[in-house]
Protein backbone atom coordinates (compact mmCIF):
# COMPACT_ATOMS: atom_id res chain seq x y z
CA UNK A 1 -16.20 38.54 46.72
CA UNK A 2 -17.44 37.63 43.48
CA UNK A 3 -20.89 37.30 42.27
CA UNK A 4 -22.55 34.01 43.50
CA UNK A 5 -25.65 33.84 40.92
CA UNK A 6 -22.46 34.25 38.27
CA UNK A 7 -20.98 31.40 39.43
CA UNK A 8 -24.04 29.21 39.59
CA UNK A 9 -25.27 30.28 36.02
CA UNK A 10 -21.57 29.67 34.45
CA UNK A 11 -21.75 26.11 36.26
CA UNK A 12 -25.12 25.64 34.86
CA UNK A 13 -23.73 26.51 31.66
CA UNK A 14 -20.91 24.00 31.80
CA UNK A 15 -23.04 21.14 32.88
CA UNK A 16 -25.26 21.65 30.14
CA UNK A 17 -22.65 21.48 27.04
CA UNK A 18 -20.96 18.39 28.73
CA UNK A 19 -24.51 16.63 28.61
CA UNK A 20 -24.43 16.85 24.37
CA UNK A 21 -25.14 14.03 22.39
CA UNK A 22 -22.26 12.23 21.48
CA UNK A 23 -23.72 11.67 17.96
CA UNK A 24 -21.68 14.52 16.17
CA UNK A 25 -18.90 13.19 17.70
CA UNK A 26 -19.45 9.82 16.26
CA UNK A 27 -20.18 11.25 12.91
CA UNK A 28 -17.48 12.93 12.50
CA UNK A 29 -15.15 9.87 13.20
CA UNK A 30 -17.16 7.97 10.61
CA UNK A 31 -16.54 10.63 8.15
CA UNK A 32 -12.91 10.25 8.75
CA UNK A 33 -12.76 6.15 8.77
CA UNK A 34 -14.74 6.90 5.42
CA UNK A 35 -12.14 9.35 3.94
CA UNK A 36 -9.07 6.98 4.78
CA UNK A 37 -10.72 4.00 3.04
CA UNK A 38 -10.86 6.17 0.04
CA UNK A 39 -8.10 7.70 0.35
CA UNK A 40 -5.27 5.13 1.43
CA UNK A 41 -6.82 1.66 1.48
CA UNK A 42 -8.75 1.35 -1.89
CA UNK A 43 -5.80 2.78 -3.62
CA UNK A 44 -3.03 0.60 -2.16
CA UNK A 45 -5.07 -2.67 -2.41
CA UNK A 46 -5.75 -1.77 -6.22
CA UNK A 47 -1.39 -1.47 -6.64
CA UNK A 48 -1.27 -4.75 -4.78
CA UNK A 49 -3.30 -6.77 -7.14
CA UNK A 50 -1.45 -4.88 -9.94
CA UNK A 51 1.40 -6.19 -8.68
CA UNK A 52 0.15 -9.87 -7.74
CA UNK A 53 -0.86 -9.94 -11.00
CA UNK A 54 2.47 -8.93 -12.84
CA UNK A 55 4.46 -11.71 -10.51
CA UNK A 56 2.21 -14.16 -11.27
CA UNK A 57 2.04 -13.71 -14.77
CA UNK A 58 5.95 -13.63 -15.33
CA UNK A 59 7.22 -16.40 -18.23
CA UNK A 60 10.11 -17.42 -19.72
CA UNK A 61 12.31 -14.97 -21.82
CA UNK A 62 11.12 -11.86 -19.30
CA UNK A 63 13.23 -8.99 -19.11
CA UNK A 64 12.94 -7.64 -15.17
CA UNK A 65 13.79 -5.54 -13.02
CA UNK A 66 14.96 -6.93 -9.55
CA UNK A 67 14.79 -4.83 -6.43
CA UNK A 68 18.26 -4.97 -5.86
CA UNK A 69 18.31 -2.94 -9.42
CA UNK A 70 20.08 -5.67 -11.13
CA UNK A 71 18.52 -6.39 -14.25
CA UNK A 72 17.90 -9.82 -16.14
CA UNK A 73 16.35 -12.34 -18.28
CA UNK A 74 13.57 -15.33 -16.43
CA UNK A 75 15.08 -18.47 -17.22
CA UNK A 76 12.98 -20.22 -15.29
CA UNK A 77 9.42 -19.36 -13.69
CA UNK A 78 6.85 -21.48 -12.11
CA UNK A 79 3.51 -20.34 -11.18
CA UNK A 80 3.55 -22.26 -8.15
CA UNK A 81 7.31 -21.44 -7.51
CA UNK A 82 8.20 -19.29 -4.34
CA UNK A 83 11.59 -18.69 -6.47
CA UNK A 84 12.32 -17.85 -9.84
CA UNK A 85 15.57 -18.39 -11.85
CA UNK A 86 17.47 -15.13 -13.51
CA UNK A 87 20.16 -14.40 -16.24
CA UNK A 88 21.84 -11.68 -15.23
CA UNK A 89 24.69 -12.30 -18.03
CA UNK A 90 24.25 -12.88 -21.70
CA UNK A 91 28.06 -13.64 -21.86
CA UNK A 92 28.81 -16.13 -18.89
CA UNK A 93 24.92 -17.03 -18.91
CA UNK A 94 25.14 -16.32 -14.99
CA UNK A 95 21.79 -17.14 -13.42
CA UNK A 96 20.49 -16.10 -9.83
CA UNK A 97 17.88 -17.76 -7.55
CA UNK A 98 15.56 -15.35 -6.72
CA UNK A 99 12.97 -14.97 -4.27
CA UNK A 100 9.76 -13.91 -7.02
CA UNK A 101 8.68 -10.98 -4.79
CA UNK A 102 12.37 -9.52 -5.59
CA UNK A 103 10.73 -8.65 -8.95
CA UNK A 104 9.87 -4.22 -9.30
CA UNK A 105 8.73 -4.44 -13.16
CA UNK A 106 8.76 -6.19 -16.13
CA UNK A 107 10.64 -3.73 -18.81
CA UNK A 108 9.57 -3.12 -21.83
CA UNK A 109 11.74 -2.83 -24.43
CA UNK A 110 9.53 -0.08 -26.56
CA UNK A 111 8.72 1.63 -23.45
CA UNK A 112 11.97 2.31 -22.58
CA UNK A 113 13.50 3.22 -26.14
């Protein structure tokens, strides 16, 4: 039969680590919260105001880059404008209706030389 006073100190023992303070516990999952705003959030909102910023500041005579990968020329371009007109051929002058969001990049012509 095992030891009884064993058994009573071990539950003693128990009972008193469940009865912590849940503060290091709570500390630790600020730390965390902490580390995934700097990690994920303040970095992704940063690329999303790049971005806001380059499809709101496309103009006539653009040379972009669509999402689809096609590549073009804004013929027309509204600030306002949900849509944005593209040429996608200097021969036929072919334009597309695009949604403005469609837009990856502007290219650069120097860049990419």
């Amino acid at each position: 039969m095992p030891d009884l006073s064993l058994m009573v100190r071990l539950l003693a023992e128990e009972a008193e680590q469940t009865n912590r303070s849940p503060l290091p516990m709570y500390l630790m999952i600020g730390v965390i919260g902490l580390l995934w705003v700097v990690i994920m959030w303040l970095p992704q909102r940063k690329e999303q105001q790049r971005t806001q910023a380059m499809l709101g500041g496309l103009k006539k005579n653009d040379r972009v880059l669509l999402s689809s990968g096609i590549q073009g020329v804004v013929m027309q371009a509204q600030s306002d404008d949900t849509y944005i007109v593209v040429r996608v051929d200097e021969s036929t002058g072919t334009k597309l209706k695009v949604l403005r969001s469609s837009v990856v990049r502007v290219v650069d012509d120097e860049k990419d030389a």
